[in-house]
Protein backbone atom coordinates (compact mmCIF):
# COMPACT_ATOMS: atom_id res chain seq x y z
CA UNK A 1 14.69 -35.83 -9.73
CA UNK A 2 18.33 -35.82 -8.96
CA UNK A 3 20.55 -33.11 -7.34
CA UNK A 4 21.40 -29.98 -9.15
CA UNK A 5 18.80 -30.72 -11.93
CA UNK A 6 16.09 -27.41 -12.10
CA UNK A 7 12.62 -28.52 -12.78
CA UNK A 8 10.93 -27.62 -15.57
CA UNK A 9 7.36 -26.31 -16.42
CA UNK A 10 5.86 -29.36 -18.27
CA UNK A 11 2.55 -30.14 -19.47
CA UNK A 12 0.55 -33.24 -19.29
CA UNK A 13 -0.35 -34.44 -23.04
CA UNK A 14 -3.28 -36.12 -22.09
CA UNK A 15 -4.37 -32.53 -21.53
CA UNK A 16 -4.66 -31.93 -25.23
CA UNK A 17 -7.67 -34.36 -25.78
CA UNK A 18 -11.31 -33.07 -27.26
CA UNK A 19 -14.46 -33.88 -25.39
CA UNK A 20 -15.27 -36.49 -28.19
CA UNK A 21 -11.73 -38.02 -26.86
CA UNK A 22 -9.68 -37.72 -29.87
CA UNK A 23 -6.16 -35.81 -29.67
CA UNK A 24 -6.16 -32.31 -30.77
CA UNK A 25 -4.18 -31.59 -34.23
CA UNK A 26 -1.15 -30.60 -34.24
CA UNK A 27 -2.20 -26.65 -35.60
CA UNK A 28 -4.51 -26.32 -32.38
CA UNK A 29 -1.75 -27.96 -29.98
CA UNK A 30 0.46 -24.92 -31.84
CA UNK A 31 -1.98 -22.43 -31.00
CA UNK A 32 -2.64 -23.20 -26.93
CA UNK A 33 1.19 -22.97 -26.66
CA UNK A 34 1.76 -20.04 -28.70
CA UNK A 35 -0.72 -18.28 -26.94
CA UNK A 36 0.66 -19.13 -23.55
CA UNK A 37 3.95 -18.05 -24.24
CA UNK A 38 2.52 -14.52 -25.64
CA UNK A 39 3.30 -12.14 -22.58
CA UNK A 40 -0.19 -10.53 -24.24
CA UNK A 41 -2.05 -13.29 -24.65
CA UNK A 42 -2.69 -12.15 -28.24
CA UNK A 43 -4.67 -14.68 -29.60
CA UNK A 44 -4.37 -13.82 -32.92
CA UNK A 45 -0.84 -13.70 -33.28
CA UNK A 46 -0.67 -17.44 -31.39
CA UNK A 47 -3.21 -18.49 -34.78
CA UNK A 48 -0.83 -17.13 -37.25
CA UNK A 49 2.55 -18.80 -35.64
CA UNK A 50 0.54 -22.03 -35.12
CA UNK A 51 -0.21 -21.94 -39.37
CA UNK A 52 -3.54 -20.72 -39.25
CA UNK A 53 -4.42 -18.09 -42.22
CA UNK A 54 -4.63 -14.79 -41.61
CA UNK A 55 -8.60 -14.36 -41.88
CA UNK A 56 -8.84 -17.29 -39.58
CA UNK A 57 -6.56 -15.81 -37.08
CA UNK A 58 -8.59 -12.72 -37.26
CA UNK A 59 -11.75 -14.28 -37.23
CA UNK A 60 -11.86 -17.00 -35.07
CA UNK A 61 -9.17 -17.14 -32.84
CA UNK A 62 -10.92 -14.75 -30.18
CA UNK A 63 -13.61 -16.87 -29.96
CA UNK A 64 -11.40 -19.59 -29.00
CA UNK A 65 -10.22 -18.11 -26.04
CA UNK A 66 -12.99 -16.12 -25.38
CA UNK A 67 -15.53 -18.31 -25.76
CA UNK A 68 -17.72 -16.46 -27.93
CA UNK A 69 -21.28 -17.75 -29.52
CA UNK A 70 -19.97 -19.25 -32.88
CA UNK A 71 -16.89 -20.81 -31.08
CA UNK A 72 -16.77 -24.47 -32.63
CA UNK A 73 -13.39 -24.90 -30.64
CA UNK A 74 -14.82 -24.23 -27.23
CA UNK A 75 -12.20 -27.01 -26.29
CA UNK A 76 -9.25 -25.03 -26.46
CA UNK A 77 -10.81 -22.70 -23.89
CA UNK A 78 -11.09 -25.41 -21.38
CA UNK A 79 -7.42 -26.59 -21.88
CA UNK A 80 -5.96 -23.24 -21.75
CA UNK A 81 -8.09 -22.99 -18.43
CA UNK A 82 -6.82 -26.50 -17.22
CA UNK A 83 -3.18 -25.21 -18.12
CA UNK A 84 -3.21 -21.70 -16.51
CA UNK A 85 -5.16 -23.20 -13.03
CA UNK A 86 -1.65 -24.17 -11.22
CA UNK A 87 0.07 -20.80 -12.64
CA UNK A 88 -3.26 -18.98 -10.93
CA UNK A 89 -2.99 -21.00 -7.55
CA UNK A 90 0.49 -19.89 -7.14
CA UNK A 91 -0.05 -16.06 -8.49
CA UNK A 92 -3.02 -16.24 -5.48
CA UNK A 93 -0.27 -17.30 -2.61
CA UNK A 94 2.16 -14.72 -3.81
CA UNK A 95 -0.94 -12.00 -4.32
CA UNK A 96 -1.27 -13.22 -0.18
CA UNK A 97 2.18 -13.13 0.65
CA UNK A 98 2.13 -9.61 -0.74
CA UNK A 99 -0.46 -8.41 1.23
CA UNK A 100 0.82 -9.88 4.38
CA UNK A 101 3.97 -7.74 4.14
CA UNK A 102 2.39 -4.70 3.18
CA UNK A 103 0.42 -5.38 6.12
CA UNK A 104 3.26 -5.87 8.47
CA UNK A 105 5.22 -2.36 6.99
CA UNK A 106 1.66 -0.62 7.49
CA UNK A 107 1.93 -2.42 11.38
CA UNK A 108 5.41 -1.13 11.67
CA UNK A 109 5.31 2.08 10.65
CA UNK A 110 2.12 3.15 12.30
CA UNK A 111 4.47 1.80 15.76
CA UNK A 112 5.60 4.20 17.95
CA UNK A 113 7.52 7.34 16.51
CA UNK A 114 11.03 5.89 16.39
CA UNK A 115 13.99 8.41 17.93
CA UNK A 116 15.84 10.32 14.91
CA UNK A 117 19.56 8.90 15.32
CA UNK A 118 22.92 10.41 13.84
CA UNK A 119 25.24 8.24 11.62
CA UNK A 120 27.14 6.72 14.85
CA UNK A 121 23.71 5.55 16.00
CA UNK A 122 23.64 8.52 19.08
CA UNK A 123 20.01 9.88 19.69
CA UNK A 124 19.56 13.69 18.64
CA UNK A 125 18.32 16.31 20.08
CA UNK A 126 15.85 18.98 18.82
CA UNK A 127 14.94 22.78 20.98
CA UNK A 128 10.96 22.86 21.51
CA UNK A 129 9.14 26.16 21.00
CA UNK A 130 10.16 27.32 24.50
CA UNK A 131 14.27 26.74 24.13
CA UNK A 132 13.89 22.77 25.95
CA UNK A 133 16.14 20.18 24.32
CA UNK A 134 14.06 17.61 23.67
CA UNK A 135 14.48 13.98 21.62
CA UNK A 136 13.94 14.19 18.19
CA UNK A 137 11.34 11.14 16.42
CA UNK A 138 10.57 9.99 12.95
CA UNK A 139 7.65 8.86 11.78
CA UNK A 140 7.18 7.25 8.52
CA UNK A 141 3.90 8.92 7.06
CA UNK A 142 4.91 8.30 3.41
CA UNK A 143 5.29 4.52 4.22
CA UNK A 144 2.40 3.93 6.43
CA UNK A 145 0.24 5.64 3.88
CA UNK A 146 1.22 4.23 0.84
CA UNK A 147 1.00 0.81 2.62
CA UNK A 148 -2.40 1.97 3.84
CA UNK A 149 -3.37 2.78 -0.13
CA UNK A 150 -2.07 -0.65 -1.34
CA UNK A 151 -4.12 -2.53 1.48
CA UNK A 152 -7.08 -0.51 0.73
CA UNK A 153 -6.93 -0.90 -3.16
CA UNK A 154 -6.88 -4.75 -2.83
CA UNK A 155 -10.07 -4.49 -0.47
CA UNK A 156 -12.00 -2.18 -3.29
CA UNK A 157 -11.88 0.65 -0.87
CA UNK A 158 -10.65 3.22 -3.73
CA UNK A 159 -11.61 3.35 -7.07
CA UNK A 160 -10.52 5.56 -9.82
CA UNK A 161 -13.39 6.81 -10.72
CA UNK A 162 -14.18 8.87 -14.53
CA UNK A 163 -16.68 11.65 -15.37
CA UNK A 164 -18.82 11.45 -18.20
CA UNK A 165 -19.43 15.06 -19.29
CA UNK A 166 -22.45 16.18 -21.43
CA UNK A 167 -20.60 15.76 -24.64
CA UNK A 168 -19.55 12.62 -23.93
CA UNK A 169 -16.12 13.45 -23.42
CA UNK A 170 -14.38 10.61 -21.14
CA UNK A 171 -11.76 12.23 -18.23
CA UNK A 172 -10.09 9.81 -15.70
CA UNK A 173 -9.50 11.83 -12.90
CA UNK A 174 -6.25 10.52 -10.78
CA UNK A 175 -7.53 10.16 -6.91
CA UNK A 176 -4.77 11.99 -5.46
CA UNK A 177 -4.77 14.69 -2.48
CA UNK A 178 -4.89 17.75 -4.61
CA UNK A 179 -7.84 16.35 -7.12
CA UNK A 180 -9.87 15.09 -4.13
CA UNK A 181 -9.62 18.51 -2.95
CA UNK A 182 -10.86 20.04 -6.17
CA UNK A 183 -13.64 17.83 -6.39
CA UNK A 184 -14.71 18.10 -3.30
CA UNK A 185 -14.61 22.37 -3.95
CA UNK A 186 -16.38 21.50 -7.57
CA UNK A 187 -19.52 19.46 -5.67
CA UNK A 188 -19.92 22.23 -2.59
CA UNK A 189 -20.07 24.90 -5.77
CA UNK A 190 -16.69 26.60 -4.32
């Protein structure tokens, strides 16, 4: 690769062989690549740009992905997977190098209370209860908390959780301060 030059994404063609080793037509070829570049992954809408009919999109095309019991292309599955692995590794070291910052805001703001500076960088002062000048700190709750939240989400620690009432009406409750604290009154019959 010479200087300058950006690489681009490429796939292998050998990757588009069937199990039986012959190539995959040029319709199915259309499809895995339509429905790659779909920021939904809508397979149905990669059938109909690849030339499929519109029953056959509907149809079948979920299977293909999906894997489903009638799926005679189970192939196209397995290539998609191939395809998508490297993309997956390297979503997996940024999902890490995520976490490891988050991890080192949560470190630093949970520090020491830093002093509370003025715009020419002198400390300031604050009177205590009993008229002492003392120096004024900041902590960061917000960040240290939300970074808390994040870290705890990716470990499973809070769920958003829904209540099935009698009826069988569906409510997602939002896990926030003020609905904890409502639930919490709503179990303890306050």
């Amino acid at each position: 690769m010479s200087k300058g030059k950006k690489k681009t994404s490429e796939i292998d063609i050998d990757i588009f062989i069937k199990p039986n080793g012959k190539s995959l037509d040029i319709r199915e070829k259309l499809f895995i690549l339509e429905y790659l570049a779909d920021p939904k992954y809508n397979p149905e809408r990669a059938a109909k740009k690849a030339g499929y009919s519109e029953t056959t999109a509907r149809k079948k095309s979920y299977n293909w992905v999906g894997g489903g019991r009638r799926n005679e292309k189970s192939y196209i599955k397995e290539i998609i997977t191939k395809i998508q692995a490297p993309k997956l590794r390297k979503l997996d070291k940024n999902g890490d190098y995520v976490l490891q910052n988050i991890t080192k805001v949560v470190e630093r703001c949970m520090q020491e209370v830093e002093p509370l500076l003025d715009k020419k960088g002198n400390q300031i002062f604050k009177k205590d209860e009993e008229g002492n000048l003392r120096p004024a700190y900041v902590f960061n709750a917000a960040a240290a908390l939300k970074g808390l939240e994040l870290l705890g989400k990716n470990e499973g620690k809070f769920v958003e959780r829904m209540r099935i009432s009698e009826d069988l009406n569906v409510k997602v409750v939002d896990f926030t301060d003020a609905n904890y604290k409502i639930m919490c009154d709503e179990a303890s019959g306050g």
